[in-house]
PDB file of N, CA and C in Angstrom:
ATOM      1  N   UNK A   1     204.772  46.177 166.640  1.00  0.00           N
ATOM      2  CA  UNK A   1     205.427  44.919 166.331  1.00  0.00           C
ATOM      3  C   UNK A   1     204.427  44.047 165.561  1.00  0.00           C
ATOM      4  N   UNK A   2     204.798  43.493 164.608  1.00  0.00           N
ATOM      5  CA  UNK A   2     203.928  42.886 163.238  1.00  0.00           C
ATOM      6  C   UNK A   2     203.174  41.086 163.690  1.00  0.00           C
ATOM      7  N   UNK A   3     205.012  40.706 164.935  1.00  0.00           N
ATOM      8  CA  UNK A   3     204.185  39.251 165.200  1.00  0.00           C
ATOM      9  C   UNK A   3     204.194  39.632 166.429  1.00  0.00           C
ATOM     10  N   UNK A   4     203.693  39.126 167.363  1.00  0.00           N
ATOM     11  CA  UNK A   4     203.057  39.457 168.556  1.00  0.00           C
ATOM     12  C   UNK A   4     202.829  37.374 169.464  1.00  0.00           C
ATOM     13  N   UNK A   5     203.299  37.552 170.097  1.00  0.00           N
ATOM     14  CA  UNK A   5     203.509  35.737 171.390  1.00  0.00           C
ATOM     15  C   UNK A   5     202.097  35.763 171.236  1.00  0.00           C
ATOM     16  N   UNK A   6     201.432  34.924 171.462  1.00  0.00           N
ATOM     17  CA  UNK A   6     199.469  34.495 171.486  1.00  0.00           C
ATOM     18  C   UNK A   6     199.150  34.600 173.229  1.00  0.00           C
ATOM     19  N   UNK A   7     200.408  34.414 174.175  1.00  0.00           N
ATOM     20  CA  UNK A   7     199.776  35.110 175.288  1.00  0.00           C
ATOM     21  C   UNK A   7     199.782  36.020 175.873  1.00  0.00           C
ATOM     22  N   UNK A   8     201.285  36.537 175.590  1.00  0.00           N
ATOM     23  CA  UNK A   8     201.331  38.491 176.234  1.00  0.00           C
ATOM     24  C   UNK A   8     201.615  39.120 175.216  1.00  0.00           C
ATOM     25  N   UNK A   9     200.736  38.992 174.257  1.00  0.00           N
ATOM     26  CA  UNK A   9     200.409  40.203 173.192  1.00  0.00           C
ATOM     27  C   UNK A   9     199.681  41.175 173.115  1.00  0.00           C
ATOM     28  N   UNK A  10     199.601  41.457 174.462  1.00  0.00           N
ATOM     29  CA  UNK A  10     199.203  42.585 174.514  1.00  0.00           C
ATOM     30  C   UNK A  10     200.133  43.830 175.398  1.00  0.00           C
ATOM     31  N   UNK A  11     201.353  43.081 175.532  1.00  0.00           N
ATOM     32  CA  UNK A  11     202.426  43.852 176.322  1.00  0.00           C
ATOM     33  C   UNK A  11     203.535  44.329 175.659  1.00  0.00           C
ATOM     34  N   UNK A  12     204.322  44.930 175.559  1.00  0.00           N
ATOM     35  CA  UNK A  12     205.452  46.113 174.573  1.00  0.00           C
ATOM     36  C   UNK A  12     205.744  44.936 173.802  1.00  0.00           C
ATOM     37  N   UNK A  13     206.792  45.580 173.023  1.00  0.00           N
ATOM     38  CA  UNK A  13     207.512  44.576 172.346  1.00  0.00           C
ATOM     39  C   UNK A  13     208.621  43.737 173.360  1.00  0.00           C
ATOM     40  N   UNK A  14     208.999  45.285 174.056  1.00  0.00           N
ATOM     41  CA  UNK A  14     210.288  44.188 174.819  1.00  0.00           C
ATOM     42  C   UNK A  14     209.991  43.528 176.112  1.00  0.00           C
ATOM     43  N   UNK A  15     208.763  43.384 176.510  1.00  0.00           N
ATOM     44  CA  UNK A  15     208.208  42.582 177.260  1.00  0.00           C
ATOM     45  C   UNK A  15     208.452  41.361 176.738  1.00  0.00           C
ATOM     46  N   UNK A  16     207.719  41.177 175.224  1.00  0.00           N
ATOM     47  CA  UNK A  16     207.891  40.158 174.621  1.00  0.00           C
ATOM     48  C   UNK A  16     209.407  39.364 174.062  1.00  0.00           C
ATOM     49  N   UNK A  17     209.824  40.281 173.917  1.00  0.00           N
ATOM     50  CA  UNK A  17     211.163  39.865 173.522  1.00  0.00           C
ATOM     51  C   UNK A  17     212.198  39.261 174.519  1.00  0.00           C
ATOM     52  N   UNK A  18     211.896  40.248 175.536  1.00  0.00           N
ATOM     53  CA  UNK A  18     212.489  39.487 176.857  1.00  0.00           C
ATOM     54  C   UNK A  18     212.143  37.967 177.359  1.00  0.00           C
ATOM     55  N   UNK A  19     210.938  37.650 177.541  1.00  0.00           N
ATOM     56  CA  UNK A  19     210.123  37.017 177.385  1.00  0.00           C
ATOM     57  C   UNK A  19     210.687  35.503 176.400  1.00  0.00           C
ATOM     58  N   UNK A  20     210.607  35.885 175.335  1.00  0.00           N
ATOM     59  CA  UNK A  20     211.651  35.396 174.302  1.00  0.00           C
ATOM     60  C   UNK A  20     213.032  34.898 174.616  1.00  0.00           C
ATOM     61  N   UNK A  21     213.686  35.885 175.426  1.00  0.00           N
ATOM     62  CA  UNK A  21     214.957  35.543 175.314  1.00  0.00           C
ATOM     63  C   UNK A  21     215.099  34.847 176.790  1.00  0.00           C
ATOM     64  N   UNK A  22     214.293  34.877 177.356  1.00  0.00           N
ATOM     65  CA  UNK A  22     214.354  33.972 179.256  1.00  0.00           C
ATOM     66  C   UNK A  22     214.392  32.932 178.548  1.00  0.00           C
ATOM     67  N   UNK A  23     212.606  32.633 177.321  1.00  0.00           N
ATOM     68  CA  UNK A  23     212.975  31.066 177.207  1.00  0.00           C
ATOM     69  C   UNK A  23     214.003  30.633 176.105  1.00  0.00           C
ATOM     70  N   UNK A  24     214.656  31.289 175.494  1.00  0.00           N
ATOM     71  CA  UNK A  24     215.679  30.692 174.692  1.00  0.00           C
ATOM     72  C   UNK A  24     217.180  30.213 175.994  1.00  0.00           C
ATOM     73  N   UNK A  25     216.976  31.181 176.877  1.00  0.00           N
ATOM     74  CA  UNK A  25     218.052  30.705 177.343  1.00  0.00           C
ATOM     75  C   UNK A  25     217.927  29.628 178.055  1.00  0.00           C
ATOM     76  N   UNK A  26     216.377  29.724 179.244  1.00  0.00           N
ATOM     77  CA  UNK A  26     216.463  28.407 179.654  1.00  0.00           C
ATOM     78  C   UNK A  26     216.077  27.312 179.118  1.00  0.00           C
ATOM     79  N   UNK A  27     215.807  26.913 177.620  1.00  0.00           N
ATOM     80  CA  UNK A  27     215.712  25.888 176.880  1.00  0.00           C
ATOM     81  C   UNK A  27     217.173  25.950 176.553  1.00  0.00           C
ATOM     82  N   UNK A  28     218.238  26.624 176.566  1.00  0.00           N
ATOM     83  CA  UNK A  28     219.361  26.398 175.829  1.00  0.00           C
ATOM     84  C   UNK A  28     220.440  25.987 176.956  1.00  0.00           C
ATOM     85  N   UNK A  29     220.277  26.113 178.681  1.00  0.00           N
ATOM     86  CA  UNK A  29     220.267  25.501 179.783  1.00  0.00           C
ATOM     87  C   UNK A  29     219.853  24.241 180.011  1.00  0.00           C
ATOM     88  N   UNK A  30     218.797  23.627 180.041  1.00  0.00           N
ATOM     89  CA  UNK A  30     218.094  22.756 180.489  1.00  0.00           C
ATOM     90  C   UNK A  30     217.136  21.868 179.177  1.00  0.00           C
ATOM     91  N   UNK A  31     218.056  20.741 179.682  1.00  0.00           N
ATOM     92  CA  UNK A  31     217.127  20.097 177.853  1.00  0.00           C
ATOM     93  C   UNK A  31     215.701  19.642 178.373  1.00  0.00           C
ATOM     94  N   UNK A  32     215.376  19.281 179.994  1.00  0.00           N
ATOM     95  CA  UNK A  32     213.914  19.231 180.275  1.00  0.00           C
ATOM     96  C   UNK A  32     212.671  20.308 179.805  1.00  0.00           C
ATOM     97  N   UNK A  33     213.535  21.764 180.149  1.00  0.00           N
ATOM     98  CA  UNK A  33     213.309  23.070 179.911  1.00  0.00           C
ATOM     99  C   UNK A  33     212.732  23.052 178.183  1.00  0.00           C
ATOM    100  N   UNK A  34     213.505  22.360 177.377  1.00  0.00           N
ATOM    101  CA  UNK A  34     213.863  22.790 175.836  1.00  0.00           C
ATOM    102  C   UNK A  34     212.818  21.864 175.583  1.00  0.00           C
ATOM    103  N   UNK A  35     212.828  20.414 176.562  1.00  0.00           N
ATOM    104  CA  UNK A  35     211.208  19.789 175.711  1.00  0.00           C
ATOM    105  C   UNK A  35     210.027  19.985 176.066  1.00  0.00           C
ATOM    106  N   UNK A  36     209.832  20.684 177.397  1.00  0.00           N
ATOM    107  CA  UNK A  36     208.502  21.142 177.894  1.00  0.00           C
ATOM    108  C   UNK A  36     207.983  22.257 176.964  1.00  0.00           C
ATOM    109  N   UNK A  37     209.239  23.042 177.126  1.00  0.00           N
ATOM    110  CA  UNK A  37     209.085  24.496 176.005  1.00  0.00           C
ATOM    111  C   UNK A  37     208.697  23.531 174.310  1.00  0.00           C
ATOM    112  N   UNK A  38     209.263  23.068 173.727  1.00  0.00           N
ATOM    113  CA  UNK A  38     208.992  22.383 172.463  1.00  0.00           C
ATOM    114  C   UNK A  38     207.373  21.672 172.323  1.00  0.00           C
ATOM    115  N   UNK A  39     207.695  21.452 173.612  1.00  0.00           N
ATOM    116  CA  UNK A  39     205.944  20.326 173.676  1.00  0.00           C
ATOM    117  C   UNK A  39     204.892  21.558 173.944  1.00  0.00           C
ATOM    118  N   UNK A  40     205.019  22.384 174.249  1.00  0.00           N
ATOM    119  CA  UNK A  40     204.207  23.462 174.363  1.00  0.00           C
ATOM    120  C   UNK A  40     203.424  24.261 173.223  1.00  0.00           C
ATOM    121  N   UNK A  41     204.196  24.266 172.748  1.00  0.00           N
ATOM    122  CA  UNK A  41     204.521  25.242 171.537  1.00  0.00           C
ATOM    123  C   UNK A  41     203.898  24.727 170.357  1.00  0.00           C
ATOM    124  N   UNK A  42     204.520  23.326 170.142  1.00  0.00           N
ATOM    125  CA  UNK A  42     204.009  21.902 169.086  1.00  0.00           C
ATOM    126  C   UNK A  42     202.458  21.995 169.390  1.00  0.00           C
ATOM    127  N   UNK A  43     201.952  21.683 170.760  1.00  0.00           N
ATOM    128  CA  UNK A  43     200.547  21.600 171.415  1.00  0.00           C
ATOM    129  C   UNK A  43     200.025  22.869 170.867  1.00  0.00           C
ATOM    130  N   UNK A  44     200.258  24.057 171.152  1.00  0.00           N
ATOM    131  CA  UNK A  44     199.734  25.592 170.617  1.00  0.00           C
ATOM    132  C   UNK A  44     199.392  25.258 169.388  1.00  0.00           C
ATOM    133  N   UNK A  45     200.836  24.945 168.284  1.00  0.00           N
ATOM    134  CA  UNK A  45     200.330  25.679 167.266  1.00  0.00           C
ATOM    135  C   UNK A  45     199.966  24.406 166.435  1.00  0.00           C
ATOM    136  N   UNK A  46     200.163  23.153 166.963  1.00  0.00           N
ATOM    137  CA  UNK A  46     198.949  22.213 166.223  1.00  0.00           C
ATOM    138  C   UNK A  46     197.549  22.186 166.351  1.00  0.00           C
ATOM    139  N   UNK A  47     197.289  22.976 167.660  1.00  0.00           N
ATOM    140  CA  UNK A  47     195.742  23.601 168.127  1.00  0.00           C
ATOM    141  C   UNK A  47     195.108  24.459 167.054  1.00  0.00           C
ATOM    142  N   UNK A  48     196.314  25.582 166.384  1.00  0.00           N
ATOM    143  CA  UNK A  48     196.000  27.003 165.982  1.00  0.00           C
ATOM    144  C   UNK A  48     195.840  26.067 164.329  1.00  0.00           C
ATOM    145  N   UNK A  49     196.745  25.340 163.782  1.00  0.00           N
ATOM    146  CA  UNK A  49     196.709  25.187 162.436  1.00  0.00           C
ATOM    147  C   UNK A  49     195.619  24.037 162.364  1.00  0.00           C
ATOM    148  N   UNK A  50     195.691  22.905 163.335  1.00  0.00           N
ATOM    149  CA  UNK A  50     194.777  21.635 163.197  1.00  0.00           C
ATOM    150  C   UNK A  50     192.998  22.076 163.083  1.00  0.00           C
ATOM    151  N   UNK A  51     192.561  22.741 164.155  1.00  0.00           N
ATOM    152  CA  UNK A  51     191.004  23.118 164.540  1.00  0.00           C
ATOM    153  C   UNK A  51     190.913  23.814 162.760  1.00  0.00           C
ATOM    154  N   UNK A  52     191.409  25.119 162.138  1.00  0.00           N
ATOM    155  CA  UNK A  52     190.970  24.999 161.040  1.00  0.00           C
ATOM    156  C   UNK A  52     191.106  24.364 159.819  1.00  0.00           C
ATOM    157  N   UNK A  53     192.192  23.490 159.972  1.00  0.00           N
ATOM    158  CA  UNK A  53     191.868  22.211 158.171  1.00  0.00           C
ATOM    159  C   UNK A  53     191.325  21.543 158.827  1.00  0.00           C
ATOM    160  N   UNK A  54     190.721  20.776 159.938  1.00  0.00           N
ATOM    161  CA  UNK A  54     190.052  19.843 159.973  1.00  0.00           C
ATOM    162  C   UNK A  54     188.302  20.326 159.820  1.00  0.00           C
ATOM    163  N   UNK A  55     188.131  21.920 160.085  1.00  0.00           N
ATOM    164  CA  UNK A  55     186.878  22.548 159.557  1.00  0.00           C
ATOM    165  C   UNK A  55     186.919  22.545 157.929  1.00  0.00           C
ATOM    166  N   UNK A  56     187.733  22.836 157.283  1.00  0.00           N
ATOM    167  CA  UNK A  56     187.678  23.047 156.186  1.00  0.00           C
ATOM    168  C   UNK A  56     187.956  21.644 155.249  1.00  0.00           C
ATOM    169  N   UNK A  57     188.400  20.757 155.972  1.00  0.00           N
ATOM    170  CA  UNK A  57     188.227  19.092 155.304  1.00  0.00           C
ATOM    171  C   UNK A  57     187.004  18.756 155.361  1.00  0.00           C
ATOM    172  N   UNK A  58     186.175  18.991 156.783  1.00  0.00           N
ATOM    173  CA  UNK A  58     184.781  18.672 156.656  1.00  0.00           C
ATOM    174  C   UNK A  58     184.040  19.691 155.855  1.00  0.00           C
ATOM    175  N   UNK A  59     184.299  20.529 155.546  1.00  0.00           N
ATOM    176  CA  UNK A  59     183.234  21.451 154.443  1.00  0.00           C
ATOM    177  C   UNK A  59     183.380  21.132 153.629  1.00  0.00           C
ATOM    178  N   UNK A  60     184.835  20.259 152.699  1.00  0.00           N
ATOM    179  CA  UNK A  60     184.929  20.109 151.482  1.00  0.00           C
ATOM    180  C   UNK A  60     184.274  18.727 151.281  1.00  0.00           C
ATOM    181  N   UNK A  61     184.558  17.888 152.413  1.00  0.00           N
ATOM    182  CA  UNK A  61     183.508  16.875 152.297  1.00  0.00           C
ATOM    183  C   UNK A  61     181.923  16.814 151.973  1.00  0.00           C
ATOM    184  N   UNK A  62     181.364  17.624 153.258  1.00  0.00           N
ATOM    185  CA  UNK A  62     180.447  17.988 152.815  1.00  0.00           C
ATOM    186  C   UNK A  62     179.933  18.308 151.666  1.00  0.00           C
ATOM    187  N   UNK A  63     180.442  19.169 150.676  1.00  0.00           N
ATOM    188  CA  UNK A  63     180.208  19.982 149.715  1.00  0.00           C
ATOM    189  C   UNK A  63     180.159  18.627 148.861  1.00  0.00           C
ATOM    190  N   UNK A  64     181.248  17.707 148.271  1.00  0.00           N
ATOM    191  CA  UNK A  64     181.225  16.971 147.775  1.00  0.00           C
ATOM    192  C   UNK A  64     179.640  15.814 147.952  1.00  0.00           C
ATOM    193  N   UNK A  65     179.397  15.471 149.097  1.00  0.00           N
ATOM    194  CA  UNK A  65     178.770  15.060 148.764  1.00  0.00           C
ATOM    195  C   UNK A  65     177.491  15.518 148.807  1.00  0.00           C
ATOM    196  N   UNK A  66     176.906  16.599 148.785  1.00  0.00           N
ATOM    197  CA  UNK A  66     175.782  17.388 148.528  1.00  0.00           C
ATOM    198  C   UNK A  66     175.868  17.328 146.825  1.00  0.00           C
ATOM    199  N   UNK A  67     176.539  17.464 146.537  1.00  0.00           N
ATOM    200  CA  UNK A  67     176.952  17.316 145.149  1.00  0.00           C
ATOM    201  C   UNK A  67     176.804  15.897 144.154  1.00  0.00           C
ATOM    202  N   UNK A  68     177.520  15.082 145.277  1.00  0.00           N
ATOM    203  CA  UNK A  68     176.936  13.896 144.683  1.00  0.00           C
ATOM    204  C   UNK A  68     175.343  13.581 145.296  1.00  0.00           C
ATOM    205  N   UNK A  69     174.613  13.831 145.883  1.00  0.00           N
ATOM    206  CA  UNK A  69     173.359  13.701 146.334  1.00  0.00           C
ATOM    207  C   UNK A  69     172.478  14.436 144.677  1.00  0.00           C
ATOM    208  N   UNK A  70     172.631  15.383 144.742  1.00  0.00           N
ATOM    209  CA  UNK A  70     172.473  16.430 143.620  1.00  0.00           C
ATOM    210  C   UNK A  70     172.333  15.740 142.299  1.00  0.00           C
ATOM    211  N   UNK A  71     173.528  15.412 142.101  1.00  0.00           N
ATOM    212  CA  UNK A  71     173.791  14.478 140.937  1.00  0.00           C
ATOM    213  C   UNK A  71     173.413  13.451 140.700  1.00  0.00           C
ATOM    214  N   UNK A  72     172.880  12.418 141.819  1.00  0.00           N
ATOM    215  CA  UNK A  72     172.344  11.009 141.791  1.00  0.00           C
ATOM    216  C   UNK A  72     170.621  11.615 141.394  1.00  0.00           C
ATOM    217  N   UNK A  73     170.055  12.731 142.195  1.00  0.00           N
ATOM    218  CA  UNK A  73     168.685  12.618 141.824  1.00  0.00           C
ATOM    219  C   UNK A  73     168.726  13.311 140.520  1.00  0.00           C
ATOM    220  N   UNK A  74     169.065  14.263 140.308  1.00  0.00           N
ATOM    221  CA  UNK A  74     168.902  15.071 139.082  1.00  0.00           C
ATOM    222  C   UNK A  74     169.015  14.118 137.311  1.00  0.00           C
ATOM    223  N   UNK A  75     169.665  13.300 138.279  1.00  0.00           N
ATOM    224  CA  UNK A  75     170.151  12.043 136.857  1.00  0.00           C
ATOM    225  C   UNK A  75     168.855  11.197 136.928  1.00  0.00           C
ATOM    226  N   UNK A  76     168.347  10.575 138.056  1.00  0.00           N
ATOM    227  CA  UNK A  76     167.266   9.709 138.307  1.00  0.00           C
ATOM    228  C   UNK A  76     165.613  10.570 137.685  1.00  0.00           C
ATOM    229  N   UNK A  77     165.586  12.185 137.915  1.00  0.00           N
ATOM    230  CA  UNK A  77     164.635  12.547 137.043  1.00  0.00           C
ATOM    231  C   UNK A  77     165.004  12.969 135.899  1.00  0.00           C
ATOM    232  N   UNK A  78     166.137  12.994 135.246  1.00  0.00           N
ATOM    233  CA  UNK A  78     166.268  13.023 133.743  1.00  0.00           C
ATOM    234  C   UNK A  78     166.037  11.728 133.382  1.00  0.00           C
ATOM    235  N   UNK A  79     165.697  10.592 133.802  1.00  0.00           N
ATOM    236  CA  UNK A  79     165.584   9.250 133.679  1.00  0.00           C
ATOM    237  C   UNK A  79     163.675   9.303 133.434  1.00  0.00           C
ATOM    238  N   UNK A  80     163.343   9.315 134.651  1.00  0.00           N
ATOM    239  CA  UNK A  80     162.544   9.256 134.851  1.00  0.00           C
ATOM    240  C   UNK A  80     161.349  10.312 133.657  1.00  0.00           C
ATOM    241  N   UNK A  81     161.728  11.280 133.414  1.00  0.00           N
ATOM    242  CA  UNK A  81     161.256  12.209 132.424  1.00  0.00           C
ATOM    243  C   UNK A  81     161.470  11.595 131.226  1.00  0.00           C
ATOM    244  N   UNK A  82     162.660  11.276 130.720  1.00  0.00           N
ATOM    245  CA  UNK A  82     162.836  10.813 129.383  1.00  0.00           C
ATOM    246  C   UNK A  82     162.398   9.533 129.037  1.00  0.00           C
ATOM    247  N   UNK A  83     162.290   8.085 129.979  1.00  0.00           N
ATOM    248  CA  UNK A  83     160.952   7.637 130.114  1.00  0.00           C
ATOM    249  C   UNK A  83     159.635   7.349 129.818  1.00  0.00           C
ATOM    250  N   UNK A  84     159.253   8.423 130.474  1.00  0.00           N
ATOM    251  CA  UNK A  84     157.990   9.621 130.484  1.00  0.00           C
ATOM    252  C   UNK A  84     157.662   9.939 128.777  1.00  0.00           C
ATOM    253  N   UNK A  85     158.454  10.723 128.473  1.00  0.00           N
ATOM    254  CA  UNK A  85     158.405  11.439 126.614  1.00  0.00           C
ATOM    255  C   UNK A  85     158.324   9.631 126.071  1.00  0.00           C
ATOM    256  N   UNK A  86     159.139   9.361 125.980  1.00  0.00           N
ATOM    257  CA  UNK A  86     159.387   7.772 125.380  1.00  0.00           C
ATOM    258  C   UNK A  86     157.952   7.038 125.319  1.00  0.00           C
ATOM    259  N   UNK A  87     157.322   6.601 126.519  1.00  0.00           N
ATOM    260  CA  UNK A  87     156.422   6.033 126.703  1.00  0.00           C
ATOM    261  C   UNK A  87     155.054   6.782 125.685  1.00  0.00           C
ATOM    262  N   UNK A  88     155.163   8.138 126.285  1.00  0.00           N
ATOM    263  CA  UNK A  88     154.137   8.725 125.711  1.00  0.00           C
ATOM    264  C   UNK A  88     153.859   8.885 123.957  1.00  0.00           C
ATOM    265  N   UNK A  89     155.273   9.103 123.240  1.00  0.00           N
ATOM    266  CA  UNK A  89     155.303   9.472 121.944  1.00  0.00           C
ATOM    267  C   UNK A  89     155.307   8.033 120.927  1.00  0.00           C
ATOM    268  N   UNK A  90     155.804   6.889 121.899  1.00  0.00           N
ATOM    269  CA  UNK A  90     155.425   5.297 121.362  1.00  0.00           C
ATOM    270  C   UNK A  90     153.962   5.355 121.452  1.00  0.00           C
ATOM    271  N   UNK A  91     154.241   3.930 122.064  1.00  0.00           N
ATOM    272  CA  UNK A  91     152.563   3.315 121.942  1.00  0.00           C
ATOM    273  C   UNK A  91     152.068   3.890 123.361  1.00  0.00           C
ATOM    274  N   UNK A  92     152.081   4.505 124.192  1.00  0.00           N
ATOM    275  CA  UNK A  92     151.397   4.870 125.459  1.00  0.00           C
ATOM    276  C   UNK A  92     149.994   5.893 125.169  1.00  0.00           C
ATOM    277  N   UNK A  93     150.649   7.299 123.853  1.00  0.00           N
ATOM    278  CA  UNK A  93     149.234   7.966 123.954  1.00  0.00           C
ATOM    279  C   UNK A  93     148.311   7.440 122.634  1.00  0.00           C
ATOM    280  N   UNK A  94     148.568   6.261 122.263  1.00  0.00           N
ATOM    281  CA  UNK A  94     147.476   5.967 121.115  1.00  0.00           C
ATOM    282  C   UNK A  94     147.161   4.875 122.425  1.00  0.00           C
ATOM    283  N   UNK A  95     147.677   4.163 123.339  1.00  0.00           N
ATOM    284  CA  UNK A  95     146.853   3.486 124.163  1.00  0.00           C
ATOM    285  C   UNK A  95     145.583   4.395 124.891  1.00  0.00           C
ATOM    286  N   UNK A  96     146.504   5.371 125.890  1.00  0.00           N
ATOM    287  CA  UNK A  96     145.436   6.046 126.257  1.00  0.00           C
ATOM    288  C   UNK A  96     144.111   6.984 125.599  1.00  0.00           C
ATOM    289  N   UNK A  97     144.315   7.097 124.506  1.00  0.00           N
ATOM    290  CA  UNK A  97     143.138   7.919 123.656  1.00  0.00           C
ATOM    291  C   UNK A  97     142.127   6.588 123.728  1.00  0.00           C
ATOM    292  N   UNK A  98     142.665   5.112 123.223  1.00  0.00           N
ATOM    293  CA  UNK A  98     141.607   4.137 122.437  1.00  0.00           C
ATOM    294  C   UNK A  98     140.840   3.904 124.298  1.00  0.00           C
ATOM    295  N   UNK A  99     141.623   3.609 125.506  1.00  0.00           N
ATOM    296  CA  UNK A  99     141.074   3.430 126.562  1.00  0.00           C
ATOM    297  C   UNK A  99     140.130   4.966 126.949  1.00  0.00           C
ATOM    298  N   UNK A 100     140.108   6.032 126.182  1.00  0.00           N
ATOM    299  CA  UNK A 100     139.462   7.243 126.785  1.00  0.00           C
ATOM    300  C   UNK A 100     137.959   7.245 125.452  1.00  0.00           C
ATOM    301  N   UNK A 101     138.646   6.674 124.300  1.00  0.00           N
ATOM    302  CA  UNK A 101     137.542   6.372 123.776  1.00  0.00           C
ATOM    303  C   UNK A 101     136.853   5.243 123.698  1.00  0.00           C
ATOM    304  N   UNK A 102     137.034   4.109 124.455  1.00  0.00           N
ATOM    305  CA  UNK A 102     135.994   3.108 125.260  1.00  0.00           C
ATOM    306  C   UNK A 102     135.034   3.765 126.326  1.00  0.00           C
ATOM    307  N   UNK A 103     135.467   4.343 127.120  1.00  0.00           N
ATOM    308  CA  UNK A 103     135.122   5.318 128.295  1.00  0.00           C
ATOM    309  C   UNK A 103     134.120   6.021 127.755  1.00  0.00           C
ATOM    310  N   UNK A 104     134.342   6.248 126.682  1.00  0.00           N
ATOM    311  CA  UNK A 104     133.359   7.231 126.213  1.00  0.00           C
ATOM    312  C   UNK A 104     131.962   6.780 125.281  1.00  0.00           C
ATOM    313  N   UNK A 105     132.621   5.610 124.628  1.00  0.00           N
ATOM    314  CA  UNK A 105     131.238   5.108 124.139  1.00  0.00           C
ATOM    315  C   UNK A 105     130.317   4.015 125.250  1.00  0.00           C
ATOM    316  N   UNK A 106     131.067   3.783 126.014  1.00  0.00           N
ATOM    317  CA  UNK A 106     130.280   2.759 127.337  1.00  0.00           C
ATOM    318  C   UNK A 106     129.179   4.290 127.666  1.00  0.00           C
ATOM    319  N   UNK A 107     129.927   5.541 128.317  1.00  0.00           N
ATOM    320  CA  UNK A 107     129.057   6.250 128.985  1.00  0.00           C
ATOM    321  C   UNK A 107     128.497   7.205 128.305  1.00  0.00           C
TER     322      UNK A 107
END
């Protein structure tokens, strides 16, 4: 049998089916029967579907913002580097040569 109940699935089919058909009838008897059985069931399989999207909402979260973490520094040293070239190819390495050649005629 292809679907199988989540608690006596491990018993024939017509265990299960029987099984099946007790509670169709006494939910189709007893409307206390039909909402305990309903509230049961709702409880199960919002357990079975809820526990994994709420794992997989937090991974996508996660992911996102590892991503934006990623992206904030990687931008801050392309900043910081280009900067860097800027400073150096202006006036920064004719500063530092004339301060390395003071240095050098003092000592």
């Amino acid at each position: 049998m292809p679907f199988v109940l989540p608690i006596i699935g491990s018993y024939s089919a017509t265990v299960q089916l029987s099984a099946l058909a007790l509670l169709l009838l006494v939910s189709y008897l007893s409307r206390y029967a039909r909402q305990a059985i309903g509230a049961t069931t709702a409880a199960y399989l919002g357990f079975k579907i809820l526990i994994p999207t709420v794992a997989w909402i937090i991974y996508i979260c996660k992911g996102i913002a590892w991503l934006g973490f990623y992206i904030y520094f990687f931008k801050k040293a392309v900043i910081y580097a280009a900067n860097t070239v800027d400073f150096i190819l202006n006036d920064g390495l004719e500063a530092i040569l004339k301060e390395a050649a003071k240095s050098n005629q003092r000592g």
